[in-house]
Protein backbone atom coordinates (compact mmCIF):
# COMPACT_ATOMS: atom_id res chain seq x y z
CA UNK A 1 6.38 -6.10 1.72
CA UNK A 2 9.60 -4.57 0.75
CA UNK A 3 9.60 -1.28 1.41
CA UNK A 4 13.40 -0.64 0.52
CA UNK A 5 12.41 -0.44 -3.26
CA UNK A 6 12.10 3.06 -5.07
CA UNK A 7 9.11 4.92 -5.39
CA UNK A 8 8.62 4.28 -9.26
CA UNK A 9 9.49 0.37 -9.25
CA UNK A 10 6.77 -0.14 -6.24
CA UNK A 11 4.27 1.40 -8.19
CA UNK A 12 5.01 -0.68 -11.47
CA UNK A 13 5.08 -3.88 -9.71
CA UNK A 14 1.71 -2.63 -7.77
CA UNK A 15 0.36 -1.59 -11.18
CA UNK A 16 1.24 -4.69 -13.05
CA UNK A 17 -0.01 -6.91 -9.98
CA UNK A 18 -3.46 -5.22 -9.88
CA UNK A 19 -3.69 -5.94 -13.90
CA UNK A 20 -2.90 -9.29 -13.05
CA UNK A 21 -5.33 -9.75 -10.52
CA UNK A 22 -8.48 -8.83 -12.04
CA UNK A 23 -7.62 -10.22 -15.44
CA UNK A 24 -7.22 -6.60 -17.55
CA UNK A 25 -8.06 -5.97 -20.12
CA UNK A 26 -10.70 -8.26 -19.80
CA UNK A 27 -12.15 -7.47 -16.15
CA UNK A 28 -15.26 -7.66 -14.87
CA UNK A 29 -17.76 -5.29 -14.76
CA UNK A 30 -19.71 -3.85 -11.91
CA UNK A 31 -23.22 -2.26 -13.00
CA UNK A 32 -24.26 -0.11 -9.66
CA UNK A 33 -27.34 1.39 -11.29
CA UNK A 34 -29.41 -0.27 -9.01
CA UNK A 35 -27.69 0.81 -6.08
CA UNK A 36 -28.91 1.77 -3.20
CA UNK A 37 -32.17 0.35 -3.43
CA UNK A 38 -31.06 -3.02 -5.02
CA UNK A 39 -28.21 -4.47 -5.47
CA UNK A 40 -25.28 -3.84 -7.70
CA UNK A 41 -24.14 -6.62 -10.66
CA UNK A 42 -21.27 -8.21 -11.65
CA UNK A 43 -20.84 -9.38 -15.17
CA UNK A 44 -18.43 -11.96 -16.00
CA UNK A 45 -15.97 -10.35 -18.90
CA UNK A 46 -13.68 -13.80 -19.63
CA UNK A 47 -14.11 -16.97 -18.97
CA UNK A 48 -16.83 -19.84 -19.23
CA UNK A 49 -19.68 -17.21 -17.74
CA UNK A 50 -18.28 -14.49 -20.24
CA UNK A 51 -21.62 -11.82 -20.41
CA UNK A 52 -23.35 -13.62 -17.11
CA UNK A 53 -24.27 -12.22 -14.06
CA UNK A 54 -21.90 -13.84 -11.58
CA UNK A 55 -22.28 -13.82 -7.68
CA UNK A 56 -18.14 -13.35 -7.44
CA UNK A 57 -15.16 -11.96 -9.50
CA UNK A 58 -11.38 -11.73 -9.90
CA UNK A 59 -12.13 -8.31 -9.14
CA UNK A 60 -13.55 -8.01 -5.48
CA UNK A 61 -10.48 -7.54 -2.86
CA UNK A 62 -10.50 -7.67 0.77
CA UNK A 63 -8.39 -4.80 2.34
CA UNK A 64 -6.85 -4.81 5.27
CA UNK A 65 -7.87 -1.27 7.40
CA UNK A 66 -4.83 -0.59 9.96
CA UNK A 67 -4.48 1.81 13.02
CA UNK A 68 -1.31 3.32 11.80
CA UNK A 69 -0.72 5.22 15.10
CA UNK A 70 0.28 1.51 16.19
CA UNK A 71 2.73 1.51 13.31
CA UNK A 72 6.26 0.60 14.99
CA UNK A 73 9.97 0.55 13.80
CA UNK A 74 9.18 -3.10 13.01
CA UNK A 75 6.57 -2.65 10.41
CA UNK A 76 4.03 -3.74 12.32
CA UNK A 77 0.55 -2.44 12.89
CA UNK A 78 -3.05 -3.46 14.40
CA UNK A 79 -5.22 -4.26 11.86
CA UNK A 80 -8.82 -2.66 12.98
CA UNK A 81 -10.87 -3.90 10.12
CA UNK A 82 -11.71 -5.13 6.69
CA UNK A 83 -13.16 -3.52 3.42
CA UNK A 84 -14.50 -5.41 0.67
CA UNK A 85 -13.90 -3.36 -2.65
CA UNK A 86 -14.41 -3.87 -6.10
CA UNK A 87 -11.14 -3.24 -8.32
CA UNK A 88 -12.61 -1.75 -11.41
CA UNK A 89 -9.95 -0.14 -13.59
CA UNK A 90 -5.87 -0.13 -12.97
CA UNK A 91 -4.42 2.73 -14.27
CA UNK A 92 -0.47 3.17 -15.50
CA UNK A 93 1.40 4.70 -12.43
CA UNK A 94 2.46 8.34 -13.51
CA UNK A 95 6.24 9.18 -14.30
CA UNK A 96 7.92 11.76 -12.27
CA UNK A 97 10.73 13.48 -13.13
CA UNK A 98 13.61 14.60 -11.12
């Protein structure tokens, strides 16, 4: 990752990455109205399964969880862990003014 770029053109290229990813404006949708005593539901929102139940989606990430005490001039830093997530919405990065 380049870490050199400015704060607003990180968070564009994040923002339009993420829209990418899970296909917006057309995502999938998570119902979690069973949750926690069944399980939640993914409905297809594009596609061939467009308004099915699906067992996977564009939408579900893996992220990486990091120590960042172990974070060194390099960049570098133990990864600890993993989180599955479900990217539901993207939402445009807010302007700042100087």
């Amino acid at each position: 990752m380049d870490t050199t770029l400015p704060g607003n053109t990180f968070r564009q290229e994040v923002f339009q990455g993420l829209q990418c990813l899970i296909n917006m404006p057309s995502q999938d949708i998570l119902d979690t109205s069973y949750f926690p005593t069944g399980p939640m539901q993914i409905t297809a929102n594009s596609g061939p399964q467009s308004g099915k139940l699906v067992s996977t989606s564009r939408s579900i990430v893996i992220l990486p969880i990091f120590d960042n005490t172990t974070l060194n001039t390099a960049g570098q830093v133990t990864i600890i862990g993993f989180l599955q997530a479900f990217v539901w919405n993207v939402m445009a990065p807010a302007v700042r003014s100087k």
